[in-house]
C-alpha atoms as a PDB file:
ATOM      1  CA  UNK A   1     -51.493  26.968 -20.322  1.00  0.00           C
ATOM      2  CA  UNK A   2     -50.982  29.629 -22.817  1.00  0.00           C
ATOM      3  CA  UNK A   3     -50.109  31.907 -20.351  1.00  0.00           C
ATOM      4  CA  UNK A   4     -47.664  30.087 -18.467  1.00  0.00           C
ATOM      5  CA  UNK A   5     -45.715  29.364 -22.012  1.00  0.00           C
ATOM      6  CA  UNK A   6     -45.788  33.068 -22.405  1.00  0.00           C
ATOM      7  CA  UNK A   7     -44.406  34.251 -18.972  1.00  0.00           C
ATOM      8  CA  UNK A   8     -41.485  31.723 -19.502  1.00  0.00           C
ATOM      9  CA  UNK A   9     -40.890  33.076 -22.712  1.00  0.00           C
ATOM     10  CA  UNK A  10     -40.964  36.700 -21.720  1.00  0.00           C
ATOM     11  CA  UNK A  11     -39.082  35.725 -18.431  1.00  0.00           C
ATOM     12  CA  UNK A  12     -36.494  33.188 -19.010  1.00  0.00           C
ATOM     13  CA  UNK A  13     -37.299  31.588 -15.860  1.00  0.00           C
ATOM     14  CA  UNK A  14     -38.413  27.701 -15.761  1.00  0.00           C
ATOM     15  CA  UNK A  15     -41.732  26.970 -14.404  1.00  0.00           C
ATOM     16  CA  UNK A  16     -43.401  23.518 -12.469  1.00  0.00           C
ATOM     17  CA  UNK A  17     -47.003  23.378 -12.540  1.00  0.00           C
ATOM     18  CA  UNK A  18     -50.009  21.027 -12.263  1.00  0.00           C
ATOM     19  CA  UNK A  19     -53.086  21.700 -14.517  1.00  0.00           C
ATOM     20  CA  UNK A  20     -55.927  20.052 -15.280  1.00  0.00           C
ATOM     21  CA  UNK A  21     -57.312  18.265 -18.688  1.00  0.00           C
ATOM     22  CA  UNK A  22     -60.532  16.736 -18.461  1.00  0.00           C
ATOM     23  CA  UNK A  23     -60.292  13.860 -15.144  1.00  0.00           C
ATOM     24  CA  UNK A  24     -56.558  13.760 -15.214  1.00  0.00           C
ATOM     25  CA  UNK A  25     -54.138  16.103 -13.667  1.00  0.00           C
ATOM     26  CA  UNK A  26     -50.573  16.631 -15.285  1.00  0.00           C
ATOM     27  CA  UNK A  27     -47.266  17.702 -13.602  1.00  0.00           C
ATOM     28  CA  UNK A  28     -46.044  20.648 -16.472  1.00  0.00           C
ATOM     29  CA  UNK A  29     -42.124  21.402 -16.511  1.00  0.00           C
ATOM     30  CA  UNK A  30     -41.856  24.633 -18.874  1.00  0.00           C
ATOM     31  CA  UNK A  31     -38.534  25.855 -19.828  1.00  0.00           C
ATOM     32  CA  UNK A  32     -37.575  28.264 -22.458  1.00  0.00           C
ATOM     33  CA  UNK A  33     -34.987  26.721 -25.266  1.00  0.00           C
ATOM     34  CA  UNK A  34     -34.029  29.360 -27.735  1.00  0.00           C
ATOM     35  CA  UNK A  35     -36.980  31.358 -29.137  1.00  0.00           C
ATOM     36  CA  UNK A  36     -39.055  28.223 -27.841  1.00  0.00           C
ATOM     37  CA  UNK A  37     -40.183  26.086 -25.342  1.00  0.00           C
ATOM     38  CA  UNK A  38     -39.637  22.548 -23.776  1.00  0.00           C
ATOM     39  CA  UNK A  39     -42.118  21.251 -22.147  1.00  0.00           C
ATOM     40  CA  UNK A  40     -42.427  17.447 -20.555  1.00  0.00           C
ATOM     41  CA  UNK A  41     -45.992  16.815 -18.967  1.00  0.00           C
ATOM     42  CA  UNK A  42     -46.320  13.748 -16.277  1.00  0.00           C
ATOM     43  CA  UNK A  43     -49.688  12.064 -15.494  1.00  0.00           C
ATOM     44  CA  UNK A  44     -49.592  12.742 -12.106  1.00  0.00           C
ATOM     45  CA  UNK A  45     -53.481  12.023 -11.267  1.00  0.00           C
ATOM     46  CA  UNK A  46     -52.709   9.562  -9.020  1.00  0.00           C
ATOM     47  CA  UNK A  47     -50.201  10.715  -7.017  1.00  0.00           C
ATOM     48  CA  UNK A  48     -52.324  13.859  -6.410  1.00  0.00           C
ATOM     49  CA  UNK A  49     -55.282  11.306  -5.336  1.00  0.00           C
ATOM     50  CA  UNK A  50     -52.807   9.538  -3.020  1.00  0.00           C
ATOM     51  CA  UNK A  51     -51.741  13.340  -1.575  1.00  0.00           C
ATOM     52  CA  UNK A  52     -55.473  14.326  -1.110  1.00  0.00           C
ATOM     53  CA  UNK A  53     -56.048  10.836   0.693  1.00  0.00           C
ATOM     54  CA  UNK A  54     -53.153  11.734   2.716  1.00  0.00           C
ATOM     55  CA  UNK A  55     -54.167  15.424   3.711  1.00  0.00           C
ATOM     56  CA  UNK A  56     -58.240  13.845   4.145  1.00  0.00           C
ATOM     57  CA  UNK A  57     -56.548  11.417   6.942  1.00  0.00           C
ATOM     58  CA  UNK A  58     -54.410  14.106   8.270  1.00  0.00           C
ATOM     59  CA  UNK A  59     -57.587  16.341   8.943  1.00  0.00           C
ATOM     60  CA  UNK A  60     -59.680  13.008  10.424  1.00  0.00           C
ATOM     61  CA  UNK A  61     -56.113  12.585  12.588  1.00  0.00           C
ATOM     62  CA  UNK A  62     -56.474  16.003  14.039  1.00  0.00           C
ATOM     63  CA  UNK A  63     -60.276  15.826  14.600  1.00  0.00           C
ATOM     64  CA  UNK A  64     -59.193  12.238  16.802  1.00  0.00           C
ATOM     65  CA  UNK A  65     -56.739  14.568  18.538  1.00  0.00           C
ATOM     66  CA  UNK A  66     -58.702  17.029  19.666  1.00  0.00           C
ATOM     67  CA  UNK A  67     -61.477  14.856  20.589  1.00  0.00           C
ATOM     68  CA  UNK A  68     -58.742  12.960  22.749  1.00  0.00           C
ATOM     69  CA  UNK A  69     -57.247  16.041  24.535  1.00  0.00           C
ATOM     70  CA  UNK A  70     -60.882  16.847  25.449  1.00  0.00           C
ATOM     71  CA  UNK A  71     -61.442  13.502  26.821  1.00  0.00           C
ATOM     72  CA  UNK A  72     -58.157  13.526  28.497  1.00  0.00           C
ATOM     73  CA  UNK A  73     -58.796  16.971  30.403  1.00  0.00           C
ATOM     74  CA  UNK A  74     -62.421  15.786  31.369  1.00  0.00           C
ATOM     75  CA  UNK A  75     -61.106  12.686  32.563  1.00  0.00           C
ATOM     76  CA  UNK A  76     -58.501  14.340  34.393  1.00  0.00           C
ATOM     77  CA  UNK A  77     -60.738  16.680  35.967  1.00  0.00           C
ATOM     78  CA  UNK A  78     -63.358  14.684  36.973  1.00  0.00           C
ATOM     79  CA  UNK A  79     -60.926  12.439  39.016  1.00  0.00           C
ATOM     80  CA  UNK A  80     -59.692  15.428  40.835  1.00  0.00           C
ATOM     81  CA  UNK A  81     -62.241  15.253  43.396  1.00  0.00           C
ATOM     82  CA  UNK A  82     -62.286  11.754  44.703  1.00  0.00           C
ATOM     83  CA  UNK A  83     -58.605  11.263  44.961  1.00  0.00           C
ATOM     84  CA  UNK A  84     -58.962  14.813  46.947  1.00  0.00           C
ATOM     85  CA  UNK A  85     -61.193  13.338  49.782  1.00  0.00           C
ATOM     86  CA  UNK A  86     -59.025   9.964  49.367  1.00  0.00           C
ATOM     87  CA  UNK A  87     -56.128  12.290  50.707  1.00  0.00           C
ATOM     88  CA  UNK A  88     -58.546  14.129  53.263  1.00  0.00           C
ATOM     89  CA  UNK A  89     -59.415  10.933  54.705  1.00  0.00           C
ATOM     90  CA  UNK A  90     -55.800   9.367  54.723  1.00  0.00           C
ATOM     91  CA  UNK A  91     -54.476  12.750  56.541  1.00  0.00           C
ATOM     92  CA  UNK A  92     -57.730  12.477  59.221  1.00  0.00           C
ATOM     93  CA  UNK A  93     -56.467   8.956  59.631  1.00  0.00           C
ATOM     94  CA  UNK A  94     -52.773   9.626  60.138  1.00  0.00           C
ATOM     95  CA  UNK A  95     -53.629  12.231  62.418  1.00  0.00           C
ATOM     96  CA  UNK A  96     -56.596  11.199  64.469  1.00  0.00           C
ATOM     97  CA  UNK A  97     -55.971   7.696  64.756  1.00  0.00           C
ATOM     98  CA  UNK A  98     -52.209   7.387  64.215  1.00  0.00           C
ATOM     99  CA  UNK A  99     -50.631   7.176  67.888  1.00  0.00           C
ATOM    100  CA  UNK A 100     -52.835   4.415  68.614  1.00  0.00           C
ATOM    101  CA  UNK A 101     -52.197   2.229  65.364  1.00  0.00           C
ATOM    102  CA  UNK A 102     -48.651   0.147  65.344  1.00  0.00           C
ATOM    103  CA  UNK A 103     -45.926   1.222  63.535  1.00  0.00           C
ATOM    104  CA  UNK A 104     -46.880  -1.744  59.980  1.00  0.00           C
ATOM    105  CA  UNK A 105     -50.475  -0.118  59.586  1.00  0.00           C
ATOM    106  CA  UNK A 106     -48.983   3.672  59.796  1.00  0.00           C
ATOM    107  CA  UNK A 107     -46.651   2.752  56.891  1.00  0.00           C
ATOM    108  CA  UNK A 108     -49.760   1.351  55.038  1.00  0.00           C
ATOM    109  CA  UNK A 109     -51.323   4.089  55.796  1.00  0.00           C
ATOM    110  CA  UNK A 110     -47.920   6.428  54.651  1.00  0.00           C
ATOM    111  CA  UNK A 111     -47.901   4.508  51.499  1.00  0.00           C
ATOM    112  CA  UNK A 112     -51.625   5.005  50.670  1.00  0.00           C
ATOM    113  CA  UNK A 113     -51.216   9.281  51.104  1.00  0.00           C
ATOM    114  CA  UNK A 114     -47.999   8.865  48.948  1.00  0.00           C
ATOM    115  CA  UNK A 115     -49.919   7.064  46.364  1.00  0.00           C
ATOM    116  CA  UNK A 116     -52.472   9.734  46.627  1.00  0.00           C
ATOM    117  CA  UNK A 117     -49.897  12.223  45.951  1.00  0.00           C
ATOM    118  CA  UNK A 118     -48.843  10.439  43.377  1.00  0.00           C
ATOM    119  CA  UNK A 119     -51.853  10.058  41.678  1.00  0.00           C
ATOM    120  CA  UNK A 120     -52.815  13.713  41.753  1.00  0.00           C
ATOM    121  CA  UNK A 121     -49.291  14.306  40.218  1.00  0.00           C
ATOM    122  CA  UNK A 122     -50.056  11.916  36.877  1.00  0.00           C
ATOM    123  CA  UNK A 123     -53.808  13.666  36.747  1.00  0.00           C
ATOM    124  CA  UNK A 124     -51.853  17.739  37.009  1.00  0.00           C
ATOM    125  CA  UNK A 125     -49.528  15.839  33.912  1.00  0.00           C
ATOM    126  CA  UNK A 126     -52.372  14.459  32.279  1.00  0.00           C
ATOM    127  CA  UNK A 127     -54.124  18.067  32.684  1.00  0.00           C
ATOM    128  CA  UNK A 128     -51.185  19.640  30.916  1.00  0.00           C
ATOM    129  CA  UNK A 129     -50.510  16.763  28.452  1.00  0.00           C
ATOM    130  CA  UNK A 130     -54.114  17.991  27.465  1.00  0.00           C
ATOM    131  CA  UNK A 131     -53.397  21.434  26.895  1.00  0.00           C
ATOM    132  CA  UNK A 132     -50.102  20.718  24.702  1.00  0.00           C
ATOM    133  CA  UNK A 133     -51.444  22.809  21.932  1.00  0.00           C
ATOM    134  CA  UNK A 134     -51.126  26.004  23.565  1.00  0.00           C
ATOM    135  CA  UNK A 135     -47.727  25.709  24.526  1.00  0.00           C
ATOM    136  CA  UNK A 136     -44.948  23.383  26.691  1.00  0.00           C
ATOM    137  CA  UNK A 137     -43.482  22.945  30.012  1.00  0.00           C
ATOM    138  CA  UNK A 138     -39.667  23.599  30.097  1.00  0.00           C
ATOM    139  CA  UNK A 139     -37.408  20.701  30.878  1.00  0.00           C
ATOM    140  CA  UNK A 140     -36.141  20.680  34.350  1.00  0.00           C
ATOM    141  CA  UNK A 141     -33.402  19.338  36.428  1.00  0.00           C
ATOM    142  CA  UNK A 142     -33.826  15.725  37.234  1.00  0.00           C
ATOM    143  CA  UNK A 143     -32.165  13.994  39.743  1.00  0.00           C
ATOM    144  CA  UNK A 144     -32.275  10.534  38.190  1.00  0.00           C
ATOM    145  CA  UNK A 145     -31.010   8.701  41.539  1.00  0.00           C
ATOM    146  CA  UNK A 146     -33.823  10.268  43.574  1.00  0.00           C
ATOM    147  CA  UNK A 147     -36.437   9.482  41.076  1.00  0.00           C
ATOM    148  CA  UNK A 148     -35.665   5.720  41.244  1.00  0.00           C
ATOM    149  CA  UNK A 149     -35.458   5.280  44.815  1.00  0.00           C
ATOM    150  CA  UNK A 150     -38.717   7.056  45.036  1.00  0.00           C
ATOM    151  CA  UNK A 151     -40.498   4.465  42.789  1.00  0.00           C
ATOM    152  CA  UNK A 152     -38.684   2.015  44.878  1.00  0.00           C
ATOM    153  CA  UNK A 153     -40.080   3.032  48.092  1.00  0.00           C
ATOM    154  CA  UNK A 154     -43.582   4.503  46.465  1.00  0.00           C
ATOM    155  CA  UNK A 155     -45.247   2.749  43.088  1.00  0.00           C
ATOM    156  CA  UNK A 156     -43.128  -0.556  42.901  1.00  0.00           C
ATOM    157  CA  UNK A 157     -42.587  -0.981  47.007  1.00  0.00           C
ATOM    158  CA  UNK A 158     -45.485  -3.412  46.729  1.00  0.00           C
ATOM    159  CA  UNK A 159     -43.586  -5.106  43.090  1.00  0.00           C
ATOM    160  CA  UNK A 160     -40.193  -5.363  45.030  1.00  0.00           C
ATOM    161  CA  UNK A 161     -41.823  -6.204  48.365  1.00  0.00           C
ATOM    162  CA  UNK A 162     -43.542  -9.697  46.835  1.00  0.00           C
ATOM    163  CA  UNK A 163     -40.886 -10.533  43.978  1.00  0.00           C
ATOM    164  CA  UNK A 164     -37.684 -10.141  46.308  1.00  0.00           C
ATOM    165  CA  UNK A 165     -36.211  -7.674  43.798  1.00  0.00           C
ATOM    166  CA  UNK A 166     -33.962  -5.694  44.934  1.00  0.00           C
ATOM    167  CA  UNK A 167     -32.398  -2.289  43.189  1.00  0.00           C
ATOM    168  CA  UNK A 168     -28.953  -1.295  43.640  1.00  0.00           C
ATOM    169  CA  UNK A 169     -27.640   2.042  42.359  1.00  0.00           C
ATOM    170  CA  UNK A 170     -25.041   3.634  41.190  1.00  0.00           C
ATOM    171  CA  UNK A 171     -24.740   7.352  41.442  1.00  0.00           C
ATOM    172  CA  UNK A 172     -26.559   8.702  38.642  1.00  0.00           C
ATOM    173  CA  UNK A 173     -26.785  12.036  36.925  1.00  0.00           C
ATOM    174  CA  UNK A 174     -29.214  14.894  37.370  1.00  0.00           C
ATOM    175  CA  UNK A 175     -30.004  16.075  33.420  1.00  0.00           C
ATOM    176  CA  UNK A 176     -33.046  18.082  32.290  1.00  0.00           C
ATOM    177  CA  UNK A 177     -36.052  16.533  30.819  1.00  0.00           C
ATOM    178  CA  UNK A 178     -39.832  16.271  31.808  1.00  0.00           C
ATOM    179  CA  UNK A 179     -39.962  14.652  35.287  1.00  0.00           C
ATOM    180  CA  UNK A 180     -42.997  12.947  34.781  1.00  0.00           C
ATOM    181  CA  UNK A 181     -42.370  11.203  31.763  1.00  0.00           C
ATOM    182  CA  UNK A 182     -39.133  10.514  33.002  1.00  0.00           C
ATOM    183  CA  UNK A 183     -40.709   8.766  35.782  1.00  0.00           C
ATOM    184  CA  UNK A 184     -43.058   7.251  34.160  1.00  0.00           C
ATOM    185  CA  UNK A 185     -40.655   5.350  31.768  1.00  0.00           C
ATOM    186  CA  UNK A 186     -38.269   4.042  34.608  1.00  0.00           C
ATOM    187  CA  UNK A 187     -41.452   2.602  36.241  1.00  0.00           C
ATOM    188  CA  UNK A 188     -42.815   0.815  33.348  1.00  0.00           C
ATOM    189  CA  UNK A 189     -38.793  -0.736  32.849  1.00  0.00           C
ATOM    190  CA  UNK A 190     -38.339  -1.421  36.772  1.00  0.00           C
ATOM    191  CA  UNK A 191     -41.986  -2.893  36.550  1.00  0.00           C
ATOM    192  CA  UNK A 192     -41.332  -5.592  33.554  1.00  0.00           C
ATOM    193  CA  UNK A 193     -38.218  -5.980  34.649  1.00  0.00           C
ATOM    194  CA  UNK A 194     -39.503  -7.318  38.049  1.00  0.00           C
ATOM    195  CA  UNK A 195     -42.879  -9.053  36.492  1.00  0.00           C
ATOM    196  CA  UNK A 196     -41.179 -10.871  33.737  1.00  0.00           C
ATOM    197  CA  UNK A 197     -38.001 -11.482  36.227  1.00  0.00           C
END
């Protein structure tokens, strides 16, 4: 402490400080005041308990993270493959068997490879979401308009087909922003607006 009082004196120039006196810690404000001092000491032990609580759970929150994004990217990766021979098969079907199937079970069939597509779209988002760390996508243009007739004729065609919904659009605009989230958060609003219709 003695050397703190000193380098104000000598200095002129206030000081903040916390120090240590036997289990307690104390917030020091040192000023000089003539040839003297003022000083005003604040118990602060428990606020710098409550701040090493704090930065503890901040460390255990990062730890969660990164055992998340590892899950995430294993998760993603490992689903890669089945939804690849999913697609195989659906394009063996379309094209093997197509021109003798009627026109309902070739728009089943449509559906399932766009769903497919789909799918492998979320899992190359959830790959990246996993590797936010080391840097982010840029926003893009987004054709708002487009995106929601897509979900109306991909992910919620079966939603609108059996609730009678029906979506009618205005002209909306293209802005920049992450696609996939984008489309993600019109499909969970179209989709509870149509369940909870």
């Amino acid at each position: 402490l003695f050397a703190q009082y000193r380098q104000v004196v000598l200095t002129g120039e206030p000081t903040r400080f916390e120090y240590a006196i036997g289990d307690r810690w104390f917030d020091f404000a040192v000023a000089r005041f003539g040839d003297g001092l003022v000083v005003a000491a604040t118990d602060s032990t428990s606020t710098r308990l409550y701040r090493q609580q704090l930065e503890a759970a901040n460390l255990e929150l990062k730890r969660s993270n990164d055992n998340l994004q590892s899950f995430a990217y294993v998760a993603s990766h490992d689903l890669q493959e089945p939804l690849r021979k999913i697609t195989s098969f659906a394009d063996i079907f379309q094209h093997q068997y197509g021109p003798r199937l009627d026109e309902d079970i070739m728009d089943i069939v449509r559906r399932m490879a766009t769903s497919a597509d789909r799918m492998a779209r979320l899992i190359h988002d959830l790959l990246a979401y996993a590797r936010v760390g080391s840097g982010r996508e840029p926003f893009r243009a987004v054709a708002l308009t487009d995106l929601l007739e897509g979900l109306r004729e991909d992910e919620l065609w079966t939603a609108f087909h059996h609730s009678g919904g029906q979506l009618h659009l205005e002209p909306l605009p293209v802005l920049k922003g992450d696609g996939g989230q984008l489309r993600q958060l019109f499909q969970n609003l179209l989709g509870n607006a149509l369940k909870f219709r």
